[in-house]
C-alpha atoms as a PDB file:
ATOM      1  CA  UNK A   1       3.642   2.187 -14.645  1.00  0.00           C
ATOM      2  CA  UNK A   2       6.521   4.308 -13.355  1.00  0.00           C
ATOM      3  CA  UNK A   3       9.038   2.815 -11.045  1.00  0.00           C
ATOM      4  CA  UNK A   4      12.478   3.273  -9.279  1.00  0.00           C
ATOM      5  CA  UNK A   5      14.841   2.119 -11.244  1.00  0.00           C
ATOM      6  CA  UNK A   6      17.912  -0.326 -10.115  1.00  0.00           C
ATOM      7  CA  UNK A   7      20.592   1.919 -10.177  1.00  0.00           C
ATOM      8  CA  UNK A   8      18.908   4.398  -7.411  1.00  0.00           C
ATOM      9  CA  UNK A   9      18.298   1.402  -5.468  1.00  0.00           C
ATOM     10  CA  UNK A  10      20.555   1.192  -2.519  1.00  0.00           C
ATOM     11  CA  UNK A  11      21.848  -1.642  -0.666  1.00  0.00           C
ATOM     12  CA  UNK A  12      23.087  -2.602   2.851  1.00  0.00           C
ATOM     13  CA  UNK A  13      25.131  -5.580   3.756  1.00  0.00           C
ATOM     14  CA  UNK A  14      23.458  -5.246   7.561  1.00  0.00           C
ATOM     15  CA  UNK A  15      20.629  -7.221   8.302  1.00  0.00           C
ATOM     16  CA  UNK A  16      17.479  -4.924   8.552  1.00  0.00           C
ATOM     17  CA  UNK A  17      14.632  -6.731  10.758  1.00  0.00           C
ATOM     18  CA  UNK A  18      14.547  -9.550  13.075  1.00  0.00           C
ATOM     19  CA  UNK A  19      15.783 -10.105  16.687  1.00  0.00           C
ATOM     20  CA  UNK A  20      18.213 -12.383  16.033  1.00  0.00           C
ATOM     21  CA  UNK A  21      19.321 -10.949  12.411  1.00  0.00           C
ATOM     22  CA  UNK A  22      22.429 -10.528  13.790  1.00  0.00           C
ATOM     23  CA  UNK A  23      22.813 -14.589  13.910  1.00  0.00           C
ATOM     24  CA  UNK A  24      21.492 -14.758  10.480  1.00  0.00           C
ATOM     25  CA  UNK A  25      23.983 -15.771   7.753  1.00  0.00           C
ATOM     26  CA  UNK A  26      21.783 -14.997   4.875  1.00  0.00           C
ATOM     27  CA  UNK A  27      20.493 -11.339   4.784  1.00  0.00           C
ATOM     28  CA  UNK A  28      19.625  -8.636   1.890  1.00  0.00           C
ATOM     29  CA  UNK A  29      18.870  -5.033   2.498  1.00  0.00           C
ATOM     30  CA  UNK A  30      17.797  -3.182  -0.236  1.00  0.00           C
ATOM     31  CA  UNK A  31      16.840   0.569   0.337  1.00  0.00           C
ATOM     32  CA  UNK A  32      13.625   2.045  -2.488  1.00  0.00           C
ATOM     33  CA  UNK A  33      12.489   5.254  -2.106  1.00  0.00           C
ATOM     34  CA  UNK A  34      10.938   5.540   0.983  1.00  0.00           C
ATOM     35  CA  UNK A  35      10.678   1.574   1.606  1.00  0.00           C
ATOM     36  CA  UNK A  36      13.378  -0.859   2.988  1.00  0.00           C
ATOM     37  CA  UNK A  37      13.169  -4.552   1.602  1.00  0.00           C
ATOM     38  CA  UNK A  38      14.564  -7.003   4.134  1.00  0.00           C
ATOM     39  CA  UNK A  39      15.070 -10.458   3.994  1.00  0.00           C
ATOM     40  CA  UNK A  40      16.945 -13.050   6.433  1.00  0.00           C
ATOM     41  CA  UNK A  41      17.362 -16.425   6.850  1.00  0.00           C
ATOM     42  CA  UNK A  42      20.032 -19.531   7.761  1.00  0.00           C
ATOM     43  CA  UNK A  43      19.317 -18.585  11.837  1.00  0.00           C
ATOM     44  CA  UNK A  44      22.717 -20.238  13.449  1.00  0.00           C
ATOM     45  CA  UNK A  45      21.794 -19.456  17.161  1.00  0.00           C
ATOM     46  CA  UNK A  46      24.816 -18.758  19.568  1.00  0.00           C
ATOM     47  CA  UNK A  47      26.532 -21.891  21.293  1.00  0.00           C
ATOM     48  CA  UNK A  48      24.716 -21.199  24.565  1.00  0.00           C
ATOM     49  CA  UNK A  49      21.148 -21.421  22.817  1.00  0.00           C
ATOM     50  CA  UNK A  50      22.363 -24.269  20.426  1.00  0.00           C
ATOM     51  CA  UNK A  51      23.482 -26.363  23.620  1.00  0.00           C
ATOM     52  CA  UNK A  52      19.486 -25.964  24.753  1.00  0.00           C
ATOM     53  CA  UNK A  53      17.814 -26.779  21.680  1.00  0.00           C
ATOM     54  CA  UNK A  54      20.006 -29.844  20.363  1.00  0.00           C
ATOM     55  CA  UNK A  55      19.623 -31.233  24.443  1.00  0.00           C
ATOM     56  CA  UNK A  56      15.847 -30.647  24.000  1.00  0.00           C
ATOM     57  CA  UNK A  57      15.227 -32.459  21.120  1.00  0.00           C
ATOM     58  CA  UNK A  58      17.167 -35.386  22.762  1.00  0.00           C
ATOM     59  CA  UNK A  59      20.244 -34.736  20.318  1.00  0.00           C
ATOM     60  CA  UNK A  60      24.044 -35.441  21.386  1.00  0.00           C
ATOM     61  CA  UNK A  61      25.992 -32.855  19.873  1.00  0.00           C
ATOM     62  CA  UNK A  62      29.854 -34.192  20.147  1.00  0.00           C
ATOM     63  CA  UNK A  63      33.269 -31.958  19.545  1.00  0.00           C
ATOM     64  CA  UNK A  64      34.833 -28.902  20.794  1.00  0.00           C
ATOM     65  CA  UNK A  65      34.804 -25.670  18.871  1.00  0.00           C
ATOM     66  CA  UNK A  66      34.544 -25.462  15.293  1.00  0.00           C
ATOM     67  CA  UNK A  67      33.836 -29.513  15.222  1.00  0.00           C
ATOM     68  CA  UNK A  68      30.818 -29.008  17.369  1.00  0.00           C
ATOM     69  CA  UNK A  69      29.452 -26.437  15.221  1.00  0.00           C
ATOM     70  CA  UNK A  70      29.889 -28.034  12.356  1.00  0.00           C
ATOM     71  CA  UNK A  71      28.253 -31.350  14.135  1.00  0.00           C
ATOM     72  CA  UNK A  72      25.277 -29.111  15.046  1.00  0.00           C
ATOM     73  CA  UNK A  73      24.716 -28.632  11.305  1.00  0.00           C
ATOM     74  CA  UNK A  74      24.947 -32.345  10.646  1.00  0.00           C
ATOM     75  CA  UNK A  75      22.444 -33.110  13.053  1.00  0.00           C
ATOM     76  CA  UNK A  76      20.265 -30.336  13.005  1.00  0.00           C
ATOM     77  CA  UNK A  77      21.133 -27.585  10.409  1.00  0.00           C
ATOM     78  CA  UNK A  78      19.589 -24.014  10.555  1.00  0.00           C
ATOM     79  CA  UNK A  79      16.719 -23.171  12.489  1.00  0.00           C
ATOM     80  CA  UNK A  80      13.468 -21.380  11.316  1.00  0.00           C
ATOM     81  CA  UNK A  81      12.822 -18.000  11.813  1.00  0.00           C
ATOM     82  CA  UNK A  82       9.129 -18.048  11.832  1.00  0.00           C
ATOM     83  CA  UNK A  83       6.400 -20.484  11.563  1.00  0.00           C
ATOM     84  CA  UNK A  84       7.259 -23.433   9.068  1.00  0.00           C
ATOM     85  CA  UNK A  85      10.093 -20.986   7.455  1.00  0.00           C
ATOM     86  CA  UNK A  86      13.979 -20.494   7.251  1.00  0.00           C
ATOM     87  CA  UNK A  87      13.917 -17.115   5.283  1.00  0.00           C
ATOM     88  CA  UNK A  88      11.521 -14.480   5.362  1.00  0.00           C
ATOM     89  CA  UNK A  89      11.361 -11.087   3.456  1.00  0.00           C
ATOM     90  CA  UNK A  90       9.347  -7.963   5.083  1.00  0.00           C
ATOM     91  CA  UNK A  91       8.868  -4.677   3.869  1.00  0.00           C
ATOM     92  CA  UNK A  92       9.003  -1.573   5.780  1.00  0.00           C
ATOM     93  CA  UNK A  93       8.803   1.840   5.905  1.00  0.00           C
ATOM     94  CA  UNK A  94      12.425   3.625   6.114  1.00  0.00           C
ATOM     95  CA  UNK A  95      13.118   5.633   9.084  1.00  0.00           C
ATOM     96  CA  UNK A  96      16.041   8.020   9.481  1.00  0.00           C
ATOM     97  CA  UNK A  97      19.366   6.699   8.721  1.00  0.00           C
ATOM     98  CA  UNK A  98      21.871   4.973  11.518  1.00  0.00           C
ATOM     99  CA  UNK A  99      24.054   7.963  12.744  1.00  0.00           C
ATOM    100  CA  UNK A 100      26.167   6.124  14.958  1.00  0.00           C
ATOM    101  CA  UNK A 101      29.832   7.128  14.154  1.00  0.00           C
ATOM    102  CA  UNK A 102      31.369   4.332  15.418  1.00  0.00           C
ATOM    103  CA  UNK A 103      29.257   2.510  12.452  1.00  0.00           C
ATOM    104  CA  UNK A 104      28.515   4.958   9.833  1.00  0.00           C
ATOM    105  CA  UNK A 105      26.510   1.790   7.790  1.00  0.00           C
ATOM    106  CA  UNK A 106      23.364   4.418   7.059  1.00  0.00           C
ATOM    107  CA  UNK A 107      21.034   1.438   7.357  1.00  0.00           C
ATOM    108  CA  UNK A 108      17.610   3.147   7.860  1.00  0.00           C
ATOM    109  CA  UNK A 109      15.822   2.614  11.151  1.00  0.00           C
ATOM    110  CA  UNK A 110      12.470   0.644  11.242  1.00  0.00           C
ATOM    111  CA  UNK A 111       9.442   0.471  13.545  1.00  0.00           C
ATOM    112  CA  UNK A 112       8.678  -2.743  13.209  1.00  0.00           C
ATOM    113  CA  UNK A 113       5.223  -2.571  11.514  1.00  0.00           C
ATOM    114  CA  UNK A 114       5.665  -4.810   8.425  1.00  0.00           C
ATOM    115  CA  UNK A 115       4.030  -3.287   5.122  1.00  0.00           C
ATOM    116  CA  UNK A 116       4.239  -6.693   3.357  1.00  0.00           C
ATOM    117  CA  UNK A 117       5.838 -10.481   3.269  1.00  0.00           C
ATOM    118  CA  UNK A 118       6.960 -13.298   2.069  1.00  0.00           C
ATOM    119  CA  UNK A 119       8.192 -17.267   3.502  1.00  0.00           C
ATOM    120  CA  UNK A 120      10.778 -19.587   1.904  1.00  0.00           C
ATOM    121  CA  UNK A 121      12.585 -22.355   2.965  1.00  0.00           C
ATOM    122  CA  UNK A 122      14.830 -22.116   0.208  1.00  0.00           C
ATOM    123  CA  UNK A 123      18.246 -19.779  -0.350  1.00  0.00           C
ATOM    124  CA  UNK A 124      17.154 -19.619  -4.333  1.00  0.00           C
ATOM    125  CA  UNK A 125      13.744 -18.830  -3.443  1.00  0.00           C
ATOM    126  CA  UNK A 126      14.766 -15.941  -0.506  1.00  0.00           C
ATOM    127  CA  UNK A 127      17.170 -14.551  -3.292  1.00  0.00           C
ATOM    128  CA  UNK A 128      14.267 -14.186  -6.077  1.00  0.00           C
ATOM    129  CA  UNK A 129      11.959 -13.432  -3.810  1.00  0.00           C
ATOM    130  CA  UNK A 130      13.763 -10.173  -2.632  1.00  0.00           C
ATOM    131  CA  UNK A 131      14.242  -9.355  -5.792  1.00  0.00           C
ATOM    132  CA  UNK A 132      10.399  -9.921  -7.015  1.00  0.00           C
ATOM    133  CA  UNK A 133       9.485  -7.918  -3.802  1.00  0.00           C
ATOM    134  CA  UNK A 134      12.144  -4.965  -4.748  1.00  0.00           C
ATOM    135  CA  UNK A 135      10.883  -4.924  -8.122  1.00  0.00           C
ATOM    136  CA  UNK A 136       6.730  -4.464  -6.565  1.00  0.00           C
ATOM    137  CA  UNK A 137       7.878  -1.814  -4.384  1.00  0.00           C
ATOM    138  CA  UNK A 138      10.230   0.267  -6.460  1.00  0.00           C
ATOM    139  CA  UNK A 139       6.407   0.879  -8.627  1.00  0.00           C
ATOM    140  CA  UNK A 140       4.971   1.951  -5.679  1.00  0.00           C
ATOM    141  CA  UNK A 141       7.933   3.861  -4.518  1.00  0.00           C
ATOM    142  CA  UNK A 142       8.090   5.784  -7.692  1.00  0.00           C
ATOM    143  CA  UNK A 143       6.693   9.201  -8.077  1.00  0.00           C
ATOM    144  CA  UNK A 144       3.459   8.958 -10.205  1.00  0.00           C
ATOM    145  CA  UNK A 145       2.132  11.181 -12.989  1.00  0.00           C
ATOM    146  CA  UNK A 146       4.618  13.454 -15.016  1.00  0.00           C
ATOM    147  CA  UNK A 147       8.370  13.699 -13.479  1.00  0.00           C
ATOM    148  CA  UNK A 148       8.081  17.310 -13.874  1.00  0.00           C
ATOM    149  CA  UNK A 149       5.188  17.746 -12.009  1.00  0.00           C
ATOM    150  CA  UNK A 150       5.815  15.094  -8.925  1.00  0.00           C
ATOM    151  CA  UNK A 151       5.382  18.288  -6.481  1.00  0.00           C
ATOM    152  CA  UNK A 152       1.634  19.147  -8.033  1.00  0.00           C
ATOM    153  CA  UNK A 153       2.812  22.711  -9.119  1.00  0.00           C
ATOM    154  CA  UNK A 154       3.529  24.437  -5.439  1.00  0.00           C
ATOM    155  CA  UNK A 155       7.143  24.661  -3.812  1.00  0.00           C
ATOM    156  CA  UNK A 156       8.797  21.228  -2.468  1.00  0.00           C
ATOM    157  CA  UNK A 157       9.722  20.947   0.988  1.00  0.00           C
ATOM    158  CA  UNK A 158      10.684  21.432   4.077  1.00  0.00           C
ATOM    159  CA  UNK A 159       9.427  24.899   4.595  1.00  0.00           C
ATOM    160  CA  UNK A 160       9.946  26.189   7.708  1.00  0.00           C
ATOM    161  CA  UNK A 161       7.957  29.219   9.772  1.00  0.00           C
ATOM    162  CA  UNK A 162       9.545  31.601  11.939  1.00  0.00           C
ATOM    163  CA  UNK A 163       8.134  34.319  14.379  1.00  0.00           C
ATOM    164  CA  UNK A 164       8.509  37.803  12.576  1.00  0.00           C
ATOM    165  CA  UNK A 165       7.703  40.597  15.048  1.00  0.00           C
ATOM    166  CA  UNK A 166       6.868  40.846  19.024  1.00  0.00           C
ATOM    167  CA  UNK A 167       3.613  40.964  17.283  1.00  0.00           C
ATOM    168  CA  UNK A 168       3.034  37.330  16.988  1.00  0.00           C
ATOM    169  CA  UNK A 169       3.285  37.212  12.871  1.00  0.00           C
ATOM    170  CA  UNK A 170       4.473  34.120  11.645  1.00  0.00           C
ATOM    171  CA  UNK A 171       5.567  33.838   8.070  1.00  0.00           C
ATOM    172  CA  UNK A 172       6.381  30.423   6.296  1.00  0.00           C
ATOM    173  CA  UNK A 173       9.450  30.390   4.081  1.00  0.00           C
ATOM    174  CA  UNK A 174      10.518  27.359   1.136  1.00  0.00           C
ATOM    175  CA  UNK A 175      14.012  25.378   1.667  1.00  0.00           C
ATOM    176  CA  UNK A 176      17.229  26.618   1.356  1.00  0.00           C
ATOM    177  CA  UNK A 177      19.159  28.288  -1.100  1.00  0.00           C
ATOM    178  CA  UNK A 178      16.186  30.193  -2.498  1.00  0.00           C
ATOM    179  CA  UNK A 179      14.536  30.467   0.814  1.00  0.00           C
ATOM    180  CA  UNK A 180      11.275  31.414  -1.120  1.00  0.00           C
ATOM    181  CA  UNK A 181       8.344  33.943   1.001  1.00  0.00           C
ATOM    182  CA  UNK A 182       5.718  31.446   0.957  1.00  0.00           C
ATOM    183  CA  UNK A 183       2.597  32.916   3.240  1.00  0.00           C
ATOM    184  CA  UNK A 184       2.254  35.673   6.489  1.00  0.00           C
ATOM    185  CA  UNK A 185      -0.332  34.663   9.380  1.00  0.00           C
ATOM    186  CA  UNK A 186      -1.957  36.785  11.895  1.00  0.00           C
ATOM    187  CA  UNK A 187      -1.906  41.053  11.862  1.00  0.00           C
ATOM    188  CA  UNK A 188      -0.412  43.738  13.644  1.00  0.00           C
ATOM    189  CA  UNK A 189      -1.336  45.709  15.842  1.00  0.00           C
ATOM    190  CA  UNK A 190      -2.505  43.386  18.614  1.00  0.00           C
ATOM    191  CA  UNK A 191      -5.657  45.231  18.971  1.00  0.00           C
ATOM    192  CA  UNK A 192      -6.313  43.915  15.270  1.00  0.00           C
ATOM    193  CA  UNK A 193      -5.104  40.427  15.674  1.00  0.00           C
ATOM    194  CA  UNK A 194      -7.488  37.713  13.789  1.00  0.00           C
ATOM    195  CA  UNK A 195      -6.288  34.946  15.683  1.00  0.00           C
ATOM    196  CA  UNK A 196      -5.383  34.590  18.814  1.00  0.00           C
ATOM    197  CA  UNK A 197      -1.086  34.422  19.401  1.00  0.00           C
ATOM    198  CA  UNK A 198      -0.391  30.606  19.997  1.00  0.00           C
ATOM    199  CA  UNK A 199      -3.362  29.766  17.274  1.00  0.00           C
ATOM    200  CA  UNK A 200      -1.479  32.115  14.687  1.00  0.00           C
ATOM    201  CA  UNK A 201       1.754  29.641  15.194  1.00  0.00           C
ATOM    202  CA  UNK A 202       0.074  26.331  15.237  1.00  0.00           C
ATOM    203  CA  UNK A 203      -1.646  27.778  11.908  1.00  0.00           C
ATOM    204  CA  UNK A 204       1.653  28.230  10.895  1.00  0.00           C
ATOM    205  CA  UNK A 205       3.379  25.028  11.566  1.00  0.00           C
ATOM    206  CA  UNK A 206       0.310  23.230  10.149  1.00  0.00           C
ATOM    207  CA  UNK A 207       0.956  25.249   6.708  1.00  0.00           C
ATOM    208  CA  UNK A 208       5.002  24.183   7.024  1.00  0.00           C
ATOM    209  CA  UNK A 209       3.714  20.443   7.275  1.00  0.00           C
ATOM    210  CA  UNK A 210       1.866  20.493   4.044  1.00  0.00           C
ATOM    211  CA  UNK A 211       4.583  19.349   1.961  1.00  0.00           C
ATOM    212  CA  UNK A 212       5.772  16.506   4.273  1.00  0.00           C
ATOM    213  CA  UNK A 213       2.074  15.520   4.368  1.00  0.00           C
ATOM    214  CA  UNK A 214       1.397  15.571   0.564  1.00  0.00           C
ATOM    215  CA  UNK A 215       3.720  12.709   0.523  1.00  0.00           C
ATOM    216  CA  UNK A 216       2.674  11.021   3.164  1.00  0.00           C
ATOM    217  CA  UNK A 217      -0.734  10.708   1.699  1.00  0.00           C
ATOM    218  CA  UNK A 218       0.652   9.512  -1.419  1.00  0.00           C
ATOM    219  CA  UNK A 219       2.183   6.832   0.271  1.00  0.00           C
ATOM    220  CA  UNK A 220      -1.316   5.963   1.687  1.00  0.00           C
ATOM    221  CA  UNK A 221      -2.592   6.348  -1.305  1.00  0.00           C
ATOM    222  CA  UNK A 222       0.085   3.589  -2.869  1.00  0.00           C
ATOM    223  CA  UNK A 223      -0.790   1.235   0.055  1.00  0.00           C
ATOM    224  CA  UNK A 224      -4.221   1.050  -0.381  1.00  0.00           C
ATOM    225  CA  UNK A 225      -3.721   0.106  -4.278  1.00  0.00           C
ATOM    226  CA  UNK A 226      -1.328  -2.438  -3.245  1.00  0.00           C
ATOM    227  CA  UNK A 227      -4.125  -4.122  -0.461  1.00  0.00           C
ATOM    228  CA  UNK A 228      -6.568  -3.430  -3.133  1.00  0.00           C
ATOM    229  CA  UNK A 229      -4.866  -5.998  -5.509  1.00  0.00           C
ATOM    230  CA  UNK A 230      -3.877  -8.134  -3.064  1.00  0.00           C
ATOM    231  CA  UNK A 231      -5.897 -11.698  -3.586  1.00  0.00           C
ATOM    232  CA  UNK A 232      -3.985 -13.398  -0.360  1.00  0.00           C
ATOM    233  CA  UNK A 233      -6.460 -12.620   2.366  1.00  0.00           C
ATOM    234  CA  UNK A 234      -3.806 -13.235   5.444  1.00  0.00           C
ATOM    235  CA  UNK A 235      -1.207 -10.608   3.400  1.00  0.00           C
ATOM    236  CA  UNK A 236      -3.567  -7.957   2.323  1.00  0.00           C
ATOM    237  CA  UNK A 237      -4.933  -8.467   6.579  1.00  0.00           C
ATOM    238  CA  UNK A 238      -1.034  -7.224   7.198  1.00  0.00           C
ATOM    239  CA  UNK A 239      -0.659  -4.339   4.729  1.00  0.00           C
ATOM    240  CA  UNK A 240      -3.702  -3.664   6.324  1.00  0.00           C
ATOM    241  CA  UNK A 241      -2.910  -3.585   9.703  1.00  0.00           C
ATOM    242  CA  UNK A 242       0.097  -1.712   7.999  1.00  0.00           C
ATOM    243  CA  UNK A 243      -1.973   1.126   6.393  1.00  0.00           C
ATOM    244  CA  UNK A 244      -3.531   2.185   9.774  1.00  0.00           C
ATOM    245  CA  UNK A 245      -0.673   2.539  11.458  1.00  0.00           C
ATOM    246  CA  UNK A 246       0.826   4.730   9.128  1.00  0.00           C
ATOM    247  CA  UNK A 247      -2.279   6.705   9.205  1.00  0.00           C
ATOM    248  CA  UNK A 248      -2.303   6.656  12.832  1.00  0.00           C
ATOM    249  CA  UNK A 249       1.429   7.745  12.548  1.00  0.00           C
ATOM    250  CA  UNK A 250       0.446  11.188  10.088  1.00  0.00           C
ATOM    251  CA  UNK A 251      -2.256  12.504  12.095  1.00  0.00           C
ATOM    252  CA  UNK A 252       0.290  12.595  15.199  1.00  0.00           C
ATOM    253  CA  UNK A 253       3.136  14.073  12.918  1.00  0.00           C
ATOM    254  CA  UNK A 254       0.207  16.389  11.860  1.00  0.00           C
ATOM    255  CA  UNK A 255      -0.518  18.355  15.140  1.00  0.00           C
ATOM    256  CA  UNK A 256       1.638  20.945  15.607  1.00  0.00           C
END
């Protein structure tokens, strides 16, 4: 089976998922294809929240500063992240890269939906876990069939269509620099005209889309093999719930 390999994986020192992530002191980010492997863990909470939780468990947390911290661990230690776990790993799709320039990290955004996961309560475990999950997803990440041929024959994308005329002719061009003449909807003169004007450009932009959507139904394609072999009934329930929201996600990028 084809797969990404290591070197074109990429990897973020930010943590990718979780509320509090930002309070987590363990956390890999690993970018593969079109998927972002996150995992966090070792939740320190911020003094304010630390002060609630050690007071409702009945616990006297003693010293100022650093020595109160550090007492805090003695007593209590990390907190879990999740139901009867410390670390966690999720996979999700990758959204468009952080453009902040105050930042300038590039982590990818994320909408929250999950794709897959994994619990630990173990640093060692987290750490090979990520890994083991990296390794699953660069397969399904990877273009299938013949490198040569990953586009099926026709022109890759974005293609782009543009109003020609007053006449309401739209033609549909490939991507930059070859800018390739790719197809011409609706006739002139008007008194001709097949289609009406505003169904000639959603025709159009429909055609553009095909490209985009061609992968995006690969993707589907790679999830449904992946719940498919899934024997753990409560993760392949989550790729699940997963899959339709990516499906629900390219029929609205679909309409023009």
């Amino acid at each position: 089976m084809s797969t990404v390999p290591p070197v074109e994986w990429k990897w973020f020192g930010n943590a990718a998922h979780f509320i509090c992530g930002h309070n987590c002191r363990f956390h890999l980010t690993t970018l593969i294809g079109h998927y972002l492997v996150s995992t966090v863990g070792e939740y320190l909470p911020d003094e304010s929240v630390r002060e609630i939780m050690a007071r409702s468990r009945g616990i006297q947390i003693e010293g100022r500063g650093d020595a109160r911290r550090a007492d805090f661990m003695k007593k209590i230690g990390y907190e879990e992240i999740g139901c009867d776990r410390k670390y966690e790993t999720m996979v999700f799709k990758a959204g468009a890269p952080c453009s902040v320039k105050e930042c300038g990290c590039g982590l990818p955004s994320i909408d929250g939906s999950e794709l897959d996961f994994a619990p630990y309560n173990q640093a060692g475990d987290a750490t090979t876990g990520h890994l083991e999950m990296c390794r699953q997803w660069a397969e399904y990440a990877a273009p299938k069939g013949d490198p040569s041929m990953k586009h099926g024959g026709y022109t890759p994308g974005p293609w782009t269509a543009n109003l020609e005329s007053d006449h309401g002719d739209y033609t549909v061009w490939g991507p930059a620099p070859d800018d390739a003449f790719l197809a011409n909807i609706g006739t002139a003169p008007a008194e001709d005209r097949v289609v009406a004007f505003d169904v000639a450009e959603a025709n159009a932009r429909l055609i553009a889309e095909a490209p985009y959507l061609a992968e995006r139904v690969e993707e589907l394609e790679n999830l449904l093999e992946l719940i498919q072999a899934e024997t753990d009934a409560p993760v392949a329930r989550s790729l699940s719930v997963g899959l339709c929201g990516r499906i629900y996600d390219v029929l609205a990028e679909a309409k023009p």
